[in-house]
N, C-alpha and C. Protein backbone atom coordinates (compact mmCIF):
# COMPACT_ATOMS: atom_id res chain seq x y z
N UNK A 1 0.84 -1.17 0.00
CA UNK A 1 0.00 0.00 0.00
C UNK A 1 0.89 1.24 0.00
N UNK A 2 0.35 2.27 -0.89
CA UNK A 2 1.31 3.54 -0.73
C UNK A 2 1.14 3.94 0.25
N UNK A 3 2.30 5.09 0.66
CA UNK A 3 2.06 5.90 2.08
C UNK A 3 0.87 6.96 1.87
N UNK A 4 0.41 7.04 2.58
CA UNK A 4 -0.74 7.99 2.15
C UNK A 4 -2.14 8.14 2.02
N UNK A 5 -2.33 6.58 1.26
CA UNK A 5 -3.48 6.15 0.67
C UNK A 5 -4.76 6.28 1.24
N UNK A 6 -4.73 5.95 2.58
CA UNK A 6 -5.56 6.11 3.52
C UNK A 6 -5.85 7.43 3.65
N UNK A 7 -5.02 8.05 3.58
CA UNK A 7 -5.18 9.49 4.31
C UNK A 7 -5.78 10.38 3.03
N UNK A 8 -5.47 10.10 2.13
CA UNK A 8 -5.94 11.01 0.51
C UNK A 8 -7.39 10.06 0.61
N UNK A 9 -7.93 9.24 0.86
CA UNK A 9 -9.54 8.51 0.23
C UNK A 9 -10.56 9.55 2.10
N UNK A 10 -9.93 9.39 2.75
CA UNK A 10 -10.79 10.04 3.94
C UNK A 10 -11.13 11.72 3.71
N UNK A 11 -10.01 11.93 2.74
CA UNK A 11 -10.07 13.90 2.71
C UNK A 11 -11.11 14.72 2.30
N UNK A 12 -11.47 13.97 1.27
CA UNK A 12 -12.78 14.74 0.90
C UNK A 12 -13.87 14.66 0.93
N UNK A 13 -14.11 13.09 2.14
CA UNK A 13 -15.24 13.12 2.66
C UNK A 13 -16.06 11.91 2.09
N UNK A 14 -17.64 11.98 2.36
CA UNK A 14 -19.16 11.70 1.38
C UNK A 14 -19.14 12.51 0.18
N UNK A 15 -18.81 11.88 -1.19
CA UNK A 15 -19.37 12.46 -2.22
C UNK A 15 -20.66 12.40 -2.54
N UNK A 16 -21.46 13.29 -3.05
CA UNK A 16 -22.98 13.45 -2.86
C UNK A 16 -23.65 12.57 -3.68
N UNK A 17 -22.86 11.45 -4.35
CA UNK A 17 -23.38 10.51 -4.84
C UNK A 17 -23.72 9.19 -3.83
N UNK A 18 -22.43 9.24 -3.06
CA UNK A 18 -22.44 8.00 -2.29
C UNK A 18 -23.35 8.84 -1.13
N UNK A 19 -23.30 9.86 -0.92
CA UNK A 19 -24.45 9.90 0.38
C UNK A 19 -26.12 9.87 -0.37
N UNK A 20 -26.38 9.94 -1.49
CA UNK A 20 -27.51 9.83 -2.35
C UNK A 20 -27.85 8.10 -2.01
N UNK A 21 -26.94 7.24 -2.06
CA UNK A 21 -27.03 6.15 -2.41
C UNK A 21 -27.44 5.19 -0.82
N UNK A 22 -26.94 5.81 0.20
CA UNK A 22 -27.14 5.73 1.79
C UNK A 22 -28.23 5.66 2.24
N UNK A 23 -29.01 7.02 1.81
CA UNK A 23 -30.22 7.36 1.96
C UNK A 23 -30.78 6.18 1.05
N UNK A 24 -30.91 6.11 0.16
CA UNK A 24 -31.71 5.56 -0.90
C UNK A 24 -31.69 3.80 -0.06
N UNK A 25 -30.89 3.72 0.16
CA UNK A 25 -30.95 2.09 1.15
C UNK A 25 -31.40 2.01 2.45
N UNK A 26 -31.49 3.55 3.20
CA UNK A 26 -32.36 3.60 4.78
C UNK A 26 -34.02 3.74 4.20
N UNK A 27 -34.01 4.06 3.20
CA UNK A 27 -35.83 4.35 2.62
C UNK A 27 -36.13 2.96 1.79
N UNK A 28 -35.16 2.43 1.34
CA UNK A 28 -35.57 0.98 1.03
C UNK A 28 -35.81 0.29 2.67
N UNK A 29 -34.61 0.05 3.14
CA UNK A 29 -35.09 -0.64 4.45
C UNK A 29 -36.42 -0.16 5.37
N UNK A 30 -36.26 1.33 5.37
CA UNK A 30 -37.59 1.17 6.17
C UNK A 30 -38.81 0.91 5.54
N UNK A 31 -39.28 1.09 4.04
CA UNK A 31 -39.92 0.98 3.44
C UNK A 31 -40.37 -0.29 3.23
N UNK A 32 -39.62 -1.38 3.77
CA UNK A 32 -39.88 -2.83 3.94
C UNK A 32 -40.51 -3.13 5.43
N UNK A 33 -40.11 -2.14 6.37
CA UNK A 33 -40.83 -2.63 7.73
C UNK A 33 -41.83 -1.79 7.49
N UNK A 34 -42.25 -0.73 7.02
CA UNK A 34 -43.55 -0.34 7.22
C UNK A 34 -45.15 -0.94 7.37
N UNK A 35 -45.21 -1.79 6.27
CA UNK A 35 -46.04 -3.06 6.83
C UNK A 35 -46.17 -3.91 7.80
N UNK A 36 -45.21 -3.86 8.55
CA UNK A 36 -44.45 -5.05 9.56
C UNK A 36 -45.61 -4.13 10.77
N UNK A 37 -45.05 -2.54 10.42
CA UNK A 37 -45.74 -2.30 11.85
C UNK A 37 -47.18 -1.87 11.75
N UNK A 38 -47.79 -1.48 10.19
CA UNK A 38 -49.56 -1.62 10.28
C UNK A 38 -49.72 -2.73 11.04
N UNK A 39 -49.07 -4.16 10.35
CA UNK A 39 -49.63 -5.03 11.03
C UNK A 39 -49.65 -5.55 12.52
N UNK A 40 -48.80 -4.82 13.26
CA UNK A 40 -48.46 -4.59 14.54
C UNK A 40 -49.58 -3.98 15.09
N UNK A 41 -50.16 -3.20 14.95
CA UNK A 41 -50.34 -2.18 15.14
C UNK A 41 -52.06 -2.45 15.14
N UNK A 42 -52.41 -3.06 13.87
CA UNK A 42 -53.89 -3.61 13.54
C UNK A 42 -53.93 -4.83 15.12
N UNK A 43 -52.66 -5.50 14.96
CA UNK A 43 -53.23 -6.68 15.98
C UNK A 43 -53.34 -6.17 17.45
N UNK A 44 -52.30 -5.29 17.59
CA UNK A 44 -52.87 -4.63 18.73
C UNK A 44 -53.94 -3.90 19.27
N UNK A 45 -54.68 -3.41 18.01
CA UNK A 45 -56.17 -3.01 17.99
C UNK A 45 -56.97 -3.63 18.38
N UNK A 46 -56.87 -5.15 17.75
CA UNK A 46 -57.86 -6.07 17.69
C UNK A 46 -57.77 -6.72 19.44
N UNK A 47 -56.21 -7.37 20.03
CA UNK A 47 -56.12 -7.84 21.03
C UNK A 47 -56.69 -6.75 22.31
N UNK A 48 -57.01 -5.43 22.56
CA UNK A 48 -57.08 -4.30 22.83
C UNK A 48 -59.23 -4.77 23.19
N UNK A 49 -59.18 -4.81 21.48
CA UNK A 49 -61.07 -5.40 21.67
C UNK A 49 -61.29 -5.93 22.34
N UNK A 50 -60.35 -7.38 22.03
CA UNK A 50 -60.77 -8.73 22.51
C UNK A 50 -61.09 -8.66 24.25
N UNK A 51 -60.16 -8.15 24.45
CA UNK A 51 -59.96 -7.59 26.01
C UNK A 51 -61.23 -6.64 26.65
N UNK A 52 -61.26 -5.77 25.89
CA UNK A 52 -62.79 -4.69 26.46
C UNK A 52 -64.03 -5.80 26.51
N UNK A 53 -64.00 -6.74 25.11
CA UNK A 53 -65.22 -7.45 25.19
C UNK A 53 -65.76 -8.55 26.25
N UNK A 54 -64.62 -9.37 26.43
CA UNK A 54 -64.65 -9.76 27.63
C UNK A 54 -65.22 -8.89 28.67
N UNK A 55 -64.27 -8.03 29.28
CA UNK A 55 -64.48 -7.16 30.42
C UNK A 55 -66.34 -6.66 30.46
N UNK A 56 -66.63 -6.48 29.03
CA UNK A 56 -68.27 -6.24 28.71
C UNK A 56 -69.46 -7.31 29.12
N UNK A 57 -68.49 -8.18 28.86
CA UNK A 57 -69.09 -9.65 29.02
C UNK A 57 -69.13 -10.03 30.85
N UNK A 58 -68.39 -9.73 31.14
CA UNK A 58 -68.12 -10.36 33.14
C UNK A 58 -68.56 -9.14 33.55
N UNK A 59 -69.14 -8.06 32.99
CA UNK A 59 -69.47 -7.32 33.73
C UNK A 59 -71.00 -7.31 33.82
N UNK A 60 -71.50 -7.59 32.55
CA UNK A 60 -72.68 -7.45 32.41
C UNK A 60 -72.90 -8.66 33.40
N UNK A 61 -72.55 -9.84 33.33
CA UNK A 61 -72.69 -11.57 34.32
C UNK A 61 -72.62 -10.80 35.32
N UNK A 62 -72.06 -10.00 36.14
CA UNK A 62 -71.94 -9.67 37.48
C UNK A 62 -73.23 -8.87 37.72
N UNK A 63 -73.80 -7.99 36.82
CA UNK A 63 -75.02 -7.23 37.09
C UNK A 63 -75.92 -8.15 36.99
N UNK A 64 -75.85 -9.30 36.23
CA UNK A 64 -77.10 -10.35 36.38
C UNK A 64 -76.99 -11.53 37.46
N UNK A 65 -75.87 -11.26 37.89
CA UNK A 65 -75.48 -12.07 38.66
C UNK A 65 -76.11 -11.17 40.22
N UNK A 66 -76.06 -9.88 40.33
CA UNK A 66 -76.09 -9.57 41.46
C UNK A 66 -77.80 -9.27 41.41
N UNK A 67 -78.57 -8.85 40.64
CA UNK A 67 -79.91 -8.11 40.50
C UNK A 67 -80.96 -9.47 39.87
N UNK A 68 -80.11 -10.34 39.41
CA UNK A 68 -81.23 -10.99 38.72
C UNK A 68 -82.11 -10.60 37.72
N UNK A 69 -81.62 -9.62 37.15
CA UNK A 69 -82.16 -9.21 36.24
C UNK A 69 -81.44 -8.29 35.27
N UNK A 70 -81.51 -7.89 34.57
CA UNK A 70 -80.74 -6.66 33.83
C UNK A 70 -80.85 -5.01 34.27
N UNK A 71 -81.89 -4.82 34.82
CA UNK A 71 -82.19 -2.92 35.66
C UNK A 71 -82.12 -1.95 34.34
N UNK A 72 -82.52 -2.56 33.08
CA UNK A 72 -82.15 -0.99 32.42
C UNK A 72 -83.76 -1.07 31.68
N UNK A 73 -84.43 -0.15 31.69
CA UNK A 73 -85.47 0.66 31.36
C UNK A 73 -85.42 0.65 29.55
N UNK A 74 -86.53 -0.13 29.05
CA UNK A 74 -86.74 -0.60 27.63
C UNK A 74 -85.89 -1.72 26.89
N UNK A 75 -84.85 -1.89 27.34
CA UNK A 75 -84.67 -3.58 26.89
C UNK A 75 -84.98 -4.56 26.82
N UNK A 76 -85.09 -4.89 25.45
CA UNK A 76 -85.88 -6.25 25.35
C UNK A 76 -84.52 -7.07 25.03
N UNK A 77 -84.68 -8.15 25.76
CA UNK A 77 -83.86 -9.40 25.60
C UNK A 77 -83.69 -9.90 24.45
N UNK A 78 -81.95 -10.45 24.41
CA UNK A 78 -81.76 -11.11 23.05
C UNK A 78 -81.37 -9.94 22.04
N UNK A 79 -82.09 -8.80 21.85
CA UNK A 79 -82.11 -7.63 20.74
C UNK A 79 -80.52 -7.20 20.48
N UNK A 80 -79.84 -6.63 19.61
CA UNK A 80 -78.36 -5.98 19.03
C UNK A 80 -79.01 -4.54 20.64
N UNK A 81 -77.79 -4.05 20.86
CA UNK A 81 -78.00 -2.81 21.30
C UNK A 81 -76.69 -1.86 21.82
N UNK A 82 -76.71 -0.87 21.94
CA UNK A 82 -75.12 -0.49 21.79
C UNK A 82 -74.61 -0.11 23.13
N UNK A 83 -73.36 -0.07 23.32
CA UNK A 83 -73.19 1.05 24.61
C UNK A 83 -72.43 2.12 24.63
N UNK A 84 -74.01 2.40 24.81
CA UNK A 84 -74.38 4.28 24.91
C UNK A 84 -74.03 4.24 26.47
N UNK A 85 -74.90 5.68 26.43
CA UNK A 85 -74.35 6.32 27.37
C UNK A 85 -74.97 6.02 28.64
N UNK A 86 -76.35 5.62 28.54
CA UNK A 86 -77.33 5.48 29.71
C UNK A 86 -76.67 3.72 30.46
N UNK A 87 -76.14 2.53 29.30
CA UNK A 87 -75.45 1.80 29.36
C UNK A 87 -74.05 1.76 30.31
N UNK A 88 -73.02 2.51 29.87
CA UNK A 88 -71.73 2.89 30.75
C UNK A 88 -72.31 3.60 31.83
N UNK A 89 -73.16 4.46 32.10
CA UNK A 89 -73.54 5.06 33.57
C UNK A 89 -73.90 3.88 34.33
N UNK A 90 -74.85 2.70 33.62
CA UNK A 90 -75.46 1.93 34.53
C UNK A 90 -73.82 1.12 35.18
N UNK A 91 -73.48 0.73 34.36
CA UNK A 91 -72.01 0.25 34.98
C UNK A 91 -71.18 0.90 35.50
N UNK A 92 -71.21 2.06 35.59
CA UNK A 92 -70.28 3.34 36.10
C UNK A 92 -71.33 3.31 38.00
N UNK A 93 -71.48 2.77 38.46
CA UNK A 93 -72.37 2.99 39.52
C UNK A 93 -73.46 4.01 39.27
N UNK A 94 -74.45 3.77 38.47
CA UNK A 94 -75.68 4.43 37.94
C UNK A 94 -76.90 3.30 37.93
N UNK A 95 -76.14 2.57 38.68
CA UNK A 95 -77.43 0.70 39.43
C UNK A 95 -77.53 0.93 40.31
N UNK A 96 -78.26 0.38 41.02
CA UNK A 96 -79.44 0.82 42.59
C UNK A 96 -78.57 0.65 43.46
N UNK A 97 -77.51 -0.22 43.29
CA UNK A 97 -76.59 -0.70 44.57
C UNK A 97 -75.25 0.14 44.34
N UNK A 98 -75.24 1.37 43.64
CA UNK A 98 -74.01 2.21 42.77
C UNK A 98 -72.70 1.24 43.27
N UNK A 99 -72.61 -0.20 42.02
CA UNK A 99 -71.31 -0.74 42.39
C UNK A 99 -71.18 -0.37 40.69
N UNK A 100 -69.66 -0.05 40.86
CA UNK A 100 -68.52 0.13 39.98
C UNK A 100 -68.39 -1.67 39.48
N UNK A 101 -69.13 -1.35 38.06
CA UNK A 101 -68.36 -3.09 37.81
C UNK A 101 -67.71 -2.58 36.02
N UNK A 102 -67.85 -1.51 35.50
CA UNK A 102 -66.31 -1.77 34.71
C UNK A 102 -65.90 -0.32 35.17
N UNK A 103 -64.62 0.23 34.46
CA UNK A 103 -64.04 1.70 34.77
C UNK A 103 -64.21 1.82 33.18
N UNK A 104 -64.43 2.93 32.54
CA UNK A 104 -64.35 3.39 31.52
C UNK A 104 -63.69 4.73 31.36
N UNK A 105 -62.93 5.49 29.81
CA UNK A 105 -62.50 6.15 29.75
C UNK A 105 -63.24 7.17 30.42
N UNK A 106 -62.58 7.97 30.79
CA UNK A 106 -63.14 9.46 31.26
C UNK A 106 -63.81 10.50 30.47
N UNK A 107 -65.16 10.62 30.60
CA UNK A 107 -65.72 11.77 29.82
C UNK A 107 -66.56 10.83 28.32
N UNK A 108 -66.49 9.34 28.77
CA UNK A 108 -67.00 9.08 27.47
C UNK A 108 -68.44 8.73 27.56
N UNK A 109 -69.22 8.86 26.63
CA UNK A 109 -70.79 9.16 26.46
C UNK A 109 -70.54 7.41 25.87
N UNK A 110 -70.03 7.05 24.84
CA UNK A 110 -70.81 5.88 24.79
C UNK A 110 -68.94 4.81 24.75
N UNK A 111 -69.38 3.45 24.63
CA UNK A 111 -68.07 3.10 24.49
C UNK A 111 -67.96 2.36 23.43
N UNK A 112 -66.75 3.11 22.91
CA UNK A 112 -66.42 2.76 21.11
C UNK A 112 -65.18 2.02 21.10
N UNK A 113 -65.19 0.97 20.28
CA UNK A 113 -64.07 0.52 19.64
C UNK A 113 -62.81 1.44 19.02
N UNK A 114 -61.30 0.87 19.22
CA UNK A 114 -60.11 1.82 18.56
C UNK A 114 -60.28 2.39 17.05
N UNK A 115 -61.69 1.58 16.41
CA UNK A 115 -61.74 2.40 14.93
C UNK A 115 -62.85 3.35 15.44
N UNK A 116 -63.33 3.44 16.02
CA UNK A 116 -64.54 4.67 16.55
C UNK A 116 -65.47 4.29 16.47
N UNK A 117 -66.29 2.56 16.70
CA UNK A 117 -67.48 2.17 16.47
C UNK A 117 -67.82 1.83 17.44
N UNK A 118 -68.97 2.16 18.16
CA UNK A 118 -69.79 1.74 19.50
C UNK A 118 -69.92 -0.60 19.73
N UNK A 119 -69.62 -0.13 20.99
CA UNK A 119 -69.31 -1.66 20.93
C UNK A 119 -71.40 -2.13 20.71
N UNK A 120 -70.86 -3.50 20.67
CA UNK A 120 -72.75 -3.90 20.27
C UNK A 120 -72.57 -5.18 21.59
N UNK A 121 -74.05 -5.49 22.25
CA UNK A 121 -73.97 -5.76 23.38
C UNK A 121 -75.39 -6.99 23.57
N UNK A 122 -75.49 -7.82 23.79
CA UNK A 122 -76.82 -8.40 23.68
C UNK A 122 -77.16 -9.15 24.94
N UNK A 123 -78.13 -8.93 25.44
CA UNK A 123 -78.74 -9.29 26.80
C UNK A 123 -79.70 -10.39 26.63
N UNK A 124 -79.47 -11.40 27.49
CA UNK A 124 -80.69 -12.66 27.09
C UNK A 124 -80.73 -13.49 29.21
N UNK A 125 -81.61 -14.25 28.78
CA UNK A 125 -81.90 -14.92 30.42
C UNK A 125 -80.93 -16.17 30.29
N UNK A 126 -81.56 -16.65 28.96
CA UNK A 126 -80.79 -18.10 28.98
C UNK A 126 -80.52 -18.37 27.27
N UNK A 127 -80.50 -17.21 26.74
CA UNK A 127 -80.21 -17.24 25.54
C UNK A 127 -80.09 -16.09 24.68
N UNK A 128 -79.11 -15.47 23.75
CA UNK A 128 -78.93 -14.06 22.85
C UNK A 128 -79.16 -14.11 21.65
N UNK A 129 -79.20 -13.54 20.55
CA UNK A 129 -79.51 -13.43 19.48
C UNK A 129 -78.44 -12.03 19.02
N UNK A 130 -77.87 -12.31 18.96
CA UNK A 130 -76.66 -10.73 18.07
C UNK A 130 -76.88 -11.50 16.74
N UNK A 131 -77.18 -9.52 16.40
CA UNK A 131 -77.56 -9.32 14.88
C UNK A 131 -76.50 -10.19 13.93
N UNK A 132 -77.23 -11.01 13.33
CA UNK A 132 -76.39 -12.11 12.57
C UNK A 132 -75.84 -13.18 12.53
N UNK A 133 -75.92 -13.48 14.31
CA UNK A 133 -75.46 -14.49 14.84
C UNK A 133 -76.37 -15.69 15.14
N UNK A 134 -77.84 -15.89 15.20
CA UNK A 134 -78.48 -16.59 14.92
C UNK A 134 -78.59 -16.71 16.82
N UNK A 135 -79.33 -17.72 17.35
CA UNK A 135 -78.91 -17.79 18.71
C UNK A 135 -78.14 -18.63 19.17
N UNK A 136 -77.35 -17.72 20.28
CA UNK A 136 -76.29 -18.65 21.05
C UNK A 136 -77.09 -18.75 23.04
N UNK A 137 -76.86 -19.76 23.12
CA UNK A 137 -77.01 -20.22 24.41
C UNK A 137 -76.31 -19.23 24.96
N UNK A 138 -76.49 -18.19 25.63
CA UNK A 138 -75.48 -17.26 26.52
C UNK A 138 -76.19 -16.32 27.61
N UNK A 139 -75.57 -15.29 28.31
CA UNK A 139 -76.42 -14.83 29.10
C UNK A 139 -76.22 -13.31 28.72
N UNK A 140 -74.65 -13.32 28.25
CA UNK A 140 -74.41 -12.09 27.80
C UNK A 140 -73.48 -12.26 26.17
N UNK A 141 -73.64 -11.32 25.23
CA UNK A 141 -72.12 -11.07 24.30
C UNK A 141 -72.17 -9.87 23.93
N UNK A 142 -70.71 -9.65 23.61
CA UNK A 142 -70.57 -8.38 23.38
C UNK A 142 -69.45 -8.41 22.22
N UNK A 143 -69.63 -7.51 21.50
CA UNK A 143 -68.94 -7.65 19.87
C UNK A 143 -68.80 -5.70 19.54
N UNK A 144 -67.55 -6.34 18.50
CA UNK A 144 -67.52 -5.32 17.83
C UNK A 144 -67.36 -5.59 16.04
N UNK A 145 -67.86 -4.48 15.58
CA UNK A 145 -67.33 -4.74 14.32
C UNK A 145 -66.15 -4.99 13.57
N UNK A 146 -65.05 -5.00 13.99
CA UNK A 146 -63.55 -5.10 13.50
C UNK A 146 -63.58 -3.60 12.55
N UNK A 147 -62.36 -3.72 11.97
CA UNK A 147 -61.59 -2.69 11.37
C UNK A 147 -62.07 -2.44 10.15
N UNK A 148 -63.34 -3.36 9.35
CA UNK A 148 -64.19 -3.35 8.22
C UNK A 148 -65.00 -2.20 8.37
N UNK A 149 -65.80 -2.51 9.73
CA UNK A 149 -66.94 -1.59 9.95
C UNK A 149 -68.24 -1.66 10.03
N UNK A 150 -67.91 -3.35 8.36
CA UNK A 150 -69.42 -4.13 8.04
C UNK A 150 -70.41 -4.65 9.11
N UNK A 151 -71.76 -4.12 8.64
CA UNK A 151 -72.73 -4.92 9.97
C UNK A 151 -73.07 -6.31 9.57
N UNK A 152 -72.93 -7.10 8.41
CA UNK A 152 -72.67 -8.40 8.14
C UNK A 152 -71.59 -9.37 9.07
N UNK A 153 -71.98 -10.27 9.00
CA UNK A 153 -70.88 -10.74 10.25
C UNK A 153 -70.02 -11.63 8.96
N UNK A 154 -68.84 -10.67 9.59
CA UNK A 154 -67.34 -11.16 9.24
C UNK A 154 -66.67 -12.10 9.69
N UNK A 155 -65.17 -12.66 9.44
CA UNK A 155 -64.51 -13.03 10.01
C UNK A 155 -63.69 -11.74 11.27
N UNK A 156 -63.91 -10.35 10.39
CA UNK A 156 -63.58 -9.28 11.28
C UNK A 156 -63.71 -9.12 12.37
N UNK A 157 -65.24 -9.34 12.91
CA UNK A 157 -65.56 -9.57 13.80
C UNK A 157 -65.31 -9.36 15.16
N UNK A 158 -64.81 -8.98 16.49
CA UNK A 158 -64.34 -9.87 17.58
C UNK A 158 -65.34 -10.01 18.37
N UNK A 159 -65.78 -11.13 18.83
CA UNK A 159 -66.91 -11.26 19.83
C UNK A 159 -66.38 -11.71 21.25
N UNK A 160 -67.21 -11.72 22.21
CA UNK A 160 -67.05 -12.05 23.25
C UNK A 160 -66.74 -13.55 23.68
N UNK A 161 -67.60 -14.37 22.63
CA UNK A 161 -67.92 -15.79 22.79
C UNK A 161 -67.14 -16.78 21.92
N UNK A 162 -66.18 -15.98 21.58
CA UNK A 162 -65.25 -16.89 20.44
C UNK A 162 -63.46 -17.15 21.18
C-alpha cells in the first residue's frame, strides 16, 4: 500500500453521490418494515377489543349475577344494542346498589371501539340473538365490528364468545 493512501480517500469526505445512495438504502429498508408495523399495530387493535369485550361480558354476568335481572329501562332481551351512554352510567355505579363493575374512559358518552365504532352488546336470560349471529345459548355477548366496519358478520368480527 502507498504511504498515504488512507489518508488522501478520507479527505474529501461523502461524495454526494455516495451519500444519495445511503439514503436511498435507509428508505428501502424502512420501506420494507412499514407493513411489519400496520400489522403490529392492527393486531394490537384487535387484542385491545378482545380484552374490552370480555371485560363487557363479566361485567354485564356480574349485574345479572347480582340483580337478577338486567335494571335498564326498555330492553328487550336477546335484541343488538349499543353502549351508549345510559349503558356505561349503569355500569359506572348508575345501578341501585351504585357498584362500579367496569371503569371506563373518562368523559365518554358511549363506548367505542379503537376504529370509533360503538361496541354492540346483547342481553338474554338463557339465551342471545346478536344481529347475525343466529342464537347462542349465553347470558351475555358483546362484539364489535372489527376494522371493516361491516354490519354483516365477518370473520372481522371480535366477539365475546369466540
Amino acid at each position: 500500500m502507498k504511504k498515504g493512501f488512507m489518508k488522501s480517500c478520507f479527505k474529501g469526505g461523502f461524495t454526494l453521490i455516495e451519500l444519495l445512495v445511503v439514503i436511498a438504502i435507509i428508505l428501502i429498508l424502512a420501506g420494507l418494515l412499514f407493513p411489519v408495523f400496520s400489522t403490529a399495530r392492527l393486531q394490537a387493535r384487535k387484542t385491545k377489543v378482545k380484552s374490552e369485550v370480555r371485560q363487557l361480558d363479566v361485567a354485564w354476568k356480574a349485574v345479572l349475577s347480582d340483580y337478577r335481572t338486567w335494571g335498564l329501562a326498555g330492553v328487550t332481551m336477546g335484541d343488538a344494542l349499543q353502549m351508549d351512554l345510559s349503558k356505561v352510567n349503569y355500569l359506572q355505579k348508575g345501578n341501585p346498589k351504585k357498584i362500579l363493575y367496569m371503569e371506563f374512559p373518562s368523559g365518554s358518552v358511549d363506548f367505542k371501539d379503537p376504529w370509533g365504532r360503538i361496541y354492540n352488546l346483547a342481553l338474554g336470560v338463557e339465551k342471545i340473538q346478536p344481529q347475525g349471529y343466529g342464537e347462542l345459548f349465553r347470558d351475555v355477548g358483546a362484539w364489535s365490528l372489527g376494522p371493516s366496519g361491516n354490519a354483516t358478520v365477518t370473520a372481522e368480527h371480535i366477539t365475546s364468545w369466540k
